[in-house]
Protein backbone atom coordinates (compact mmCIF):
# COMPACT_ATOMS: atom_id res chain seq x y z
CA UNK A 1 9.52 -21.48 -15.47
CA UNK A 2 10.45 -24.71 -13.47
CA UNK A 3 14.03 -24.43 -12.58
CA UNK A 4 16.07 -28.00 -12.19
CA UNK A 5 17.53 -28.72 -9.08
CA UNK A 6 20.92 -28.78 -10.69
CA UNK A 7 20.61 -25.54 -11.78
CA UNK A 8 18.06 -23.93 -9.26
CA UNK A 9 19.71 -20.89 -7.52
CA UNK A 10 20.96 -21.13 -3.88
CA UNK A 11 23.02 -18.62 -1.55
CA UNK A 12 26.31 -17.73 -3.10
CA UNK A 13 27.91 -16.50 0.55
CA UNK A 14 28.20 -17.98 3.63
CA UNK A 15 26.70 -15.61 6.01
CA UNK A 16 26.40 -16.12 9.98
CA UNK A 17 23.14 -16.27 11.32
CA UNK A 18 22.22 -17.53 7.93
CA UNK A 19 19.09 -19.35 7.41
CA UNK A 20 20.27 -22.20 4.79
CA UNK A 21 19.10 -25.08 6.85
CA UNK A 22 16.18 -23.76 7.88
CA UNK A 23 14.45 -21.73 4.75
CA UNK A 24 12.10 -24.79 3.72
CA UNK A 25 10.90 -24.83 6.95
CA UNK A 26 10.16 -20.96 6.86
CA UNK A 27 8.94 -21.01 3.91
CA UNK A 28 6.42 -23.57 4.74
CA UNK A 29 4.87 -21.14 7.00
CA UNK A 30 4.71 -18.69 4.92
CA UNK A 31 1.24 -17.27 3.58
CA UNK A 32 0.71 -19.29 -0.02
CA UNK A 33 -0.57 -16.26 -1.47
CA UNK A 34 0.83 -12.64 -1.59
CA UNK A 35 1.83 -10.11 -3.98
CA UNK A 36 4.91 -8.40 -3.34
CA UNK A 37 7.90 -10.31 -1.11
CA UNK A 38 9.81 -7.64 1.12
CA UNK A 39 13.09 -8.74 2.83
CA UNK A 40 15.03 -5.86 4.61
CA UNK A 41 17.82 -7.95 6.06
CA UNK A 42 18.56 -9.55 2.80
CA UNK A 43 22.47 -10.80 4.01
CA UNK A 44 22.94 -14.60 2.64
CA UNK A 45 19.33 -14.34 0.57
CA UNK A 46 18.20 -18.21 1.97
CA UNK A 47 14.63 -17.72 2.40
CA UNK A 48 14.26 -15.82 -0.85
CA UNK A 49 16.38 -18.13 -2.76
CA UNK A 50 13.93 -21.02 -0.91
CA UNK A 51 10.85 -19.16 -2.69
CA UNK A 52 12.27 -16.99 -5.54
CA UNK A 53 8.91 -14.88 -5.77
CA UNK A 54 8.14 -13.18 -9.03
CA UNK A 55 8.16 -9.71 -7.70
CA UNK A 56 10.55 -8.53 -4.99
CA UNK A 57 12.40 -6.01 -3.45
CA UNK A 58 15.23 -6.72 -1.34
CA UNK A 59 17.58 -4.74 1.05
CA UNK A 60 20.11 -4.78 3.13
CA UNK A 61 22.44 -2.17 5.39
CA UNK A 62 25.33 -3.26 3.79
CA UNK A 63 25.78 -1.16 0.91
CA UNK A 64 28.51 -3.75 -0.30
CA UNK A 65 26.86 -7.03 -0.11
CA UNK A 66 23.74 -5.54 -1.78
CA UNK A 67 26.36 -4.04 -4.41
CA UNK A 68 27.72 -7.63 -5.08
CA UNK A 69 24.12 -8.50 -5.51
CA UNK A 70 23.40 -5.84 -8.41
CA UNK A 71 26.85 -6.94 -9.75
CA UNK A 72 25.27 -10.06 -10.12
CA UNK A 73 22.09 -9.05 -11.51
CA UNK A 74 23.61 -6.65 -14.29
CA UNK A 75 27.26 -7.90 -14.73
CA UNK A 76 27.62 -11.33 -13.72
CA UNK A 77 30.38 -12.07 -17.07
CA UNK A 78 32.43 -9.32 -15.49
CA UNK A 79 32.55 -10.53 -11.89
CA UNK A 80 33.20 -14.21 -12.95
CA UNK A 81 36.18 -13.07 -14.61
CA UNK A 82 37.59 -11.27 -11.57
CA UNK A 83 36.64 -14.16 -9.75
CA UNK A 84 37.93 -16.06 -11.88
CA UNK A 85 41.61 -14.33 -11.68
CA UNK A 86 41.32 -14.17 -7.77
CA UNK A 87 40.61 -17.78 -7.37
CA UNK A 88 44.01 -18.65 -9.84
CA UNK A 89 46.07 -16.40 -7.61
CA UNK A 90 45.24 -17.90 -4.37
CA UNK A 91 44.72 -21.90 -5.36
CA UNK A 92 48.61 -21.07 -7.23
CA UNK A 93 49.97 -20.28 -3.86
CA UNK A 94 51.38 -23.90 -2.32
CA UNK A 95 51.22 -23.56 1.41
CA UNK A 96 48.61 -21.93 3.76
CA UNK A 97 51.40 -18.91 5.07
CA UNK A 98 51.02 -17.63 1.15
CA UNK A 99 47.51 -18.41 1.14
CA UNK A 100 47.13 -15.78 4.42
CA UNK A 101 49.94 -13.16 2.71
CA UNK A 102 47.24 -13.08 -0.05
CA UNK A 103 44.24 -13.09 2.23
CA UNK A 104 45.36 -10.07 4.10
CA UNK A 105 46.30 -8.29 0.89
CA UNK A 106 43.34 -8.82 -0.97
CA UNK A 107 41.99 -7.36 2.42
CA UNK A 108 43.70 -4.38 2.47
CA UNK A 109 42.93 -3.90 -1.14
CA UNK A 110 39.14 -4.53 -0.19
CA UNK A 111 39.64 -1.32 2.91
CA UNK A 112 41.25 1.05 1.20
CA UNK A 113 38.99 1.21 -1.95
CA UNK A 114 35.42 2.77 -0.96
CA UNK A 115 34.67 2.82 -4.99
CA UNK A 116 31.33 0.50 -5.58
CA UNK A 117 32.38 -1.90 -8.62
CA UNK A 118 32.63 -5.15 -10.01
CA UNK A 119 36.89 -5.62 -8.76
CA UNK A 120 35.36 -5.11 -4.68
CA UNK A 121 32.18 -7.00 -5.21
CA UNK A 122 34.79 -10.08 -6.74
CA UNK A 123 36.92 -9.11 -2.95
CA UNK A 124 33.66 -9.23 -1.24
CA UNK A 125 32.82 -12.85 -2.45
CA UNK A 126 36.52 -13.82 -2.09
CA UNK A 127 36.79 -12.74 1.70
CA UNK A 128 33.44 -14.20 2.31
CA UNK A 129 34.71 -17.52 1.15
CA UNK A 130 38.54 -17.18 2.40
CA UNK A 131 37.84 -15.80 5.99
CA UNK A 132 37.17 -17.14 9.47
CA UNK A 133 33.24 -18.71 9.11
CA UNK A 134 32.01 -16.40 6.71
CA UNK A 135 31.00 -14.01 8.58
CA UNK A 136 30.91 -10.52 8.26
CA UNK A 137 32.32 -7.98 11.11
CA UNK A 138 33.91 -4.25 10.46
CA UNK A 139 35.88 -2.32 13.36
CA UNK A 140 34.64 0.85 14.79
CA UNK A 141 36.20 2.88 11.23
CA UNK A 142 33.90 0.73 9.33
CA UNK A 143 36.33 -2.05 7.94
CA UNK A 144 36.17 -5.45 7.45
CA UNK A 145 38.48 -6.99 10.11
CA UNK A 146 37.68 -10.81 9.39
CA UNK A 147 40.64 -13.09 10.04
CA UNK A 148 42.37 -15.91 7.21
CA UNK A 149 39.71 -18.72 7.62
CA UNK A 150 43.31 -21.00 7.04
CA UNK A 151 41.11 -22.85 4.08
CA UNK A 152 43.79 -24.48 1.81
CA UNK A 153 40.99 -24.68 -0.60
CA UNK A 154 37.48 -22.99 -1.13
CA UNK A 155 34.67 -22.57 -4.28
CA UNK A 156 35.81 -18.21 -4.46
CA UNK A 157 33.89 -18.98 -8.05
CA UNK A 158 30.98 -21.01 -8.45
CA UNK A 159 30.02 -19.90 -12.17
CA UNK A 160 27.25 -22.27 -12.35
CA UNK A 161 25.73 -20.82 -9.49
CA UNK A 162 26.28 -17.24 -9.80
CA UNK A 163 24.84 -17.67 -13.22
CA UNK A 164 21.78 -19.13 -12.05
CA UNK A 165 21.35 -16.16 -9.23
CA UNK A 166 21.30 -13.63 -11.88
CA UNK A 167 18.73 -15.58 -13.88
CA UNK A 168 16.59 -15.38 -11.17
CA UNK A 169 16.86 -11.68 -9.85
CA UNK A 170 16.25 -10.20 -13.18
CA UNK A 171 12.50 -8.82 -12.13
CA UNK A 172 13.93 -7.89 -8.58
CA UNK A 173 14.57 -4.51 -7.12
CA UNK A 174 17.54 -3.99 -4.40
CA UNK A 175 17.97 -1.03 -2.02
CA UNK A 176 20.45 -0.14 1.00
CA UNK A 177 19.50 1.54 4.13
CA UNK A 178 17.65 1.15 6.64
CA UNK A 179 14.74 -1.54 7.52
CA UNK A 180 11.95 1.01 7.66
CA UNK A 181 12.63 2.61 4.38
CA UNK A 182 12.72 -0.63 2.75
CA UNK A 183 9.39 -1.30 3.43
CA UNK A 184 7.64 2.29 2.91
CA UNK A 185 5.89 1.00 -0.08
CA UNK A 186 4.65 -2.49 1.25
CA UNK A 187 0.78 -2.40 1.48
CA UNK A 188 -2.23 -4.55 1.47
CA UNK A 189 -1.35 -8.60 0.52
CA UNK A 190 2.26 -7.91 0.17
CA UNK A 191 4.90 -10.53 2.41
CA UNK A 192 7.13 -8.77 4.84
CA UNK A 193 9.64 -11.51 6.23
CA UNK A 194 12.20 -9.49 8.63
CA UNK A 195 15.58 -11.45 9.83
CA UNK A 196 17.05 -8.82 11.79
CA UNK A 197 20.46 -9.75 14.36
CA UNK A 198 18.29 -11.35 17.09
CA UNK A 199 18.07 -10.70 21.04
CA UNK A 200 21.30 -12.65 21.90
CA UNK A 201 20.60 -15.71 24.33
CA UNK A 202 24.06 -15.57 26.13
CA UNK A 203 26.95 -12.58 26.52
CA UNK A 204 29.04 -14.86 24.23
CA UNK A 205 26.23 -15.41 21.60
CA UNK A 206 25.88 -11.99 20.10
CA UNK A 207 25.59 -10.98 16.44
CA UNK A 208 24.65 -7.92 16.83
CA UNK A 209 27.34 -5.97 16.28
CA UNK A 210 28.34 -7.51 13.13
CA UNK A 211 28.08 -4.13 11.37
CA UNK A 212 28.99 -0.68 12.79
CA UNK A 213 26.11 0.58 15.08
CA UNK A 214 24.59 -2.73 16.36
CA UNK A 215 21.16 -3.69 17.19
CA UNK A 216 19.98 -3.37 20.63
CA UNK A 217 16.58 -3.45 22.42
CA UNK A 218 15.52 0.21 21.10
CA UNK A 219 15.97 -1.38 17.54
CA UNK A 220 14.09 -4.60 18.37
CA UNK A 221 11.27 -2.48 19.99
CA UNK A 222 11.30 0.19 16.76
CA UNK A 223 10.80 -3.44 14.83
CA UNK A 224 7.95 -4.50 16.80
CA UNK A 225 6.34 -1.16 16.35
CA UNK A 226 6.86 -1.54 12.51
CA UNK A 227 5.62 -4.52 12.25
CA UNK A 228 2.28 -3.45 13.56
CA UNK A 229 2.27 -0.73 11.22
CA UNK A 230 2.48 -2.87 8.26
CA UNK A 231 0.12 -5.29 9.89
CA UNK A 232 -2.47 -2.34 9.61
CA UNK A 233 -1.77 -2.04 6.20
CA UNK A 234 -2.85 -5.51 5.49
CA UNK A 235 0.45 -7.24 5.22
CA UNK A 236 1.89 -10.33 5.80
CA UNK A 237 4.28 -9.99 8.28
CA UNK A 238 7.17 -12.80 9.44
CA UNK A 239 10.08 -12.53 11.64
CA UNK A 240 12.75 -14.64 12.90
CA UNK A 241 14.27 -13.63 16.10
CA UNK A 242 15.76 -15.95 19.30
CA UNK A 243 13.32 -18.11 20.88
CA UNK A 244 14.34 -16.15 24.46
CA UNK A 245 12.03 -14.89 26.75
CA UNK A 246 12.53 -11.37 25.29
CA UNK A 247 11.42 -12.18 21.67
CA UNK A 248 8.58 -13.78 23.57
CA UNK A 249 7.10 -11.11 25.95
CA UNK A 250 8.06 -8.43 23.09
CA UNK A 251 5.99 -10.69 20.32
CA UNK A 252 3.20 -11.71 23.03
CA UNK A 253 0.50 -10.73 21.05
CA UNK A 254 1.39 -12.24 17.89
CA UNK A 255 1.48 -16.19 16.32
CA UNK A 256 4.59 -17.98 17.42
CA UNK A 257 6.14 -21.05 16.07
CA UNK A 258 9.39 -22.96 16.68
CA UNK A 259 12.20 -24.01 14.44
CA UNK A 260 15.06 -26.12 15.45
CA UNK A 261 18.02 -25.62 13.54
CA UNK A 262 21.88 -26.70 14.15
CA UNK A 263 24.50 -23.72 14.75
CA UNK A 264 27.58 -24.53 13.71
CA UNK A 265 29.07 -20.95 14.69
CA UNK A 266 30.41 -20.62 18.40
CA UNK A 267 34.27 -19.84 19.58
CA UNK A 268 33.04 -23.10 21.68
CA UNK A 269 32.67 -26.15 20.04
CA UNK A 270 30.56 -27.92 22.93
CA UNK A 271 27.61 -25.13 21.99
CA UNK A 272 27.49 -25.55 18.83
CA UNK A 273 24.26 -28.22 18.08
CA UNK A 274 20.55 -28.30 17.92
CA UNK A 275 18.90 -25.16 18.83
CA UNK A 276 15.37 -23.45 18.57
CA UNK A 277 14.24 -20.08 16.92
CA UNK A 278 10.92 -17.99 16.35
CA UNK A 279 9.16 -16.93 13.43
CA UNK A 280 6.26 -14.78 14.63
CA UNK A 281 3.73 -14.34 12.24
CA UNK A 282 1.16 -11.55 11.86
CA UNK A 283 -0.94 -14.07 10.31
CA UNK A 284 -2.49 -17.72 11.98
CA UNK A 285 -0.26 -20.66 11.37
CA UNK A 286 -1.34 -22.75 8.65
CA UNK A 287 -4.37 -21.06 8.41
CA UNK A 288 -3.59 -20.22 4.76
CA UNK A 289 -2.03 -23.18 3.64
């Protein structure tokens, strides 16, 4: 079915290190044909959105955001309303200091309930939307320590949209855990495309400790060996990482391209701008295209 660009499903969070303004251009060098699409660092869903494949199976390590997802998928009528009530209660408040009152409360509320259900994937959306960038950070006891963004007003419910997502992930399976499990089932023709937190480029430009546990150089090397794993399976095999000189010598024997794309989140404003990435492909550039 041809989906209209009015109605044609895009990311529903803001997520950093998000790939929004760059998923054409990923997509693009993707492999036109394959079976099965893999993505085990689902977060904002860009590059799937980009390509919405027929069959899928998507994952993430947050067990909440890929809650919010099956929300979606199975319940969206339920969410919308909570969303719904949550987006009255803060646009009702008149100044920005009862805008933050409710911010923190609704994040307390978020903490202190470890129940997966509709009510915290509605909180998850809401402090996605309300808080500082929309990113996503928890403290060493595994909450979600995002500041007030200070937005007098946001889109906490896009109906439309949210609609539209769970049109489209109907024939698409989601799973939480780790990268390698997510994968164990991806074989010959299937499309791997990995967006894991990337080898930082400066001390003040590191993502990688967004979630509890981080992702250091074991973890990018335990990627790489993956990868060639599931290249000798006969996948397709894509992953974004910095375009540093780490990505480089650790990806030296695989296809390289480079993507510019502008960053818009930095504490400094003067680095925020035009920057480049990798997607290293197990596969020759445009070679199946």
């Amino acid at each position: 079915m041809v989906t209209s660009m009015s109605t044609r499903p895009k990311p529903f969070l803001k997520w950093a290190g998000g790939k929004s303004r760059i998923s054409k251009d990923i997509a693009e060098l993707f492999p036109i044909n394959f079976k099965k699409y893999y993505e085990p660092f689902l977060g904002s869903g860009a590059v799937y959105f980009e390509i919405s494949p027929q069959e899928g199976q998507l994952n993430d390590l947050n067990k909440y955001l890929i809650q919010t997802y099956i929300d979606i998928k199975d319940n969206v009528s339920g969410l919308i309303s909570d969303l719904k009530v949550i987006d009255n209660e803060y646009h009702i408040k008149k100044t920005l200091a009862e805008k933050e009152k409710y911010y923190y409360s609704r994040r307390d509320e978020y903490n202190a309930d470890e129940v997966l259900s509709v009510r915290k994937s509605a909180l998850f959306i809401f402090l996605n939307k309300a808080g500082f960038n929309g990113m996503y950070r928890e403290n060493s006891s595994g909450k979600y320590n995002i500041p007030f963004g200070q937005h007098d007003k946001c889109l906490i419910c896009d109906e439309v949209n949210l609609r539209s997502v769970s049109n489209d992930i109907q024939k698409i399976s989601f799973t939480t855990g780790d990268y390698k499990d997510a994968v164990a089932e991806a074989k010959d023709g299937d499309l791997v495309y990995f967006d894991p937190p990337y080898f930082p480029v400066s001390k003040t430009a590191n993502f990688t400790t967004y979630q509890k546990g981080g992702f250091g150089q074991d973890e990018q090397q335990r990627l790489y060996d993956l990868a060639k794993e599931l290249i000798g399976r006969g996948c397709y095999v894509a992953i974004s990482n910095s375009d540093c000189k780490e990505a480089w010598n650790l990806y030296k024997d695989l296809n390289k391209a480079k993507i510019k794309v502008k960053r818009i989140i930095n504490s400094n404003s003067r680095k925020r701008g035009i920057v480049t990435e990798l997607l290293v492909t197990s596969y020759t550039l445009g070679s199946s295209r």
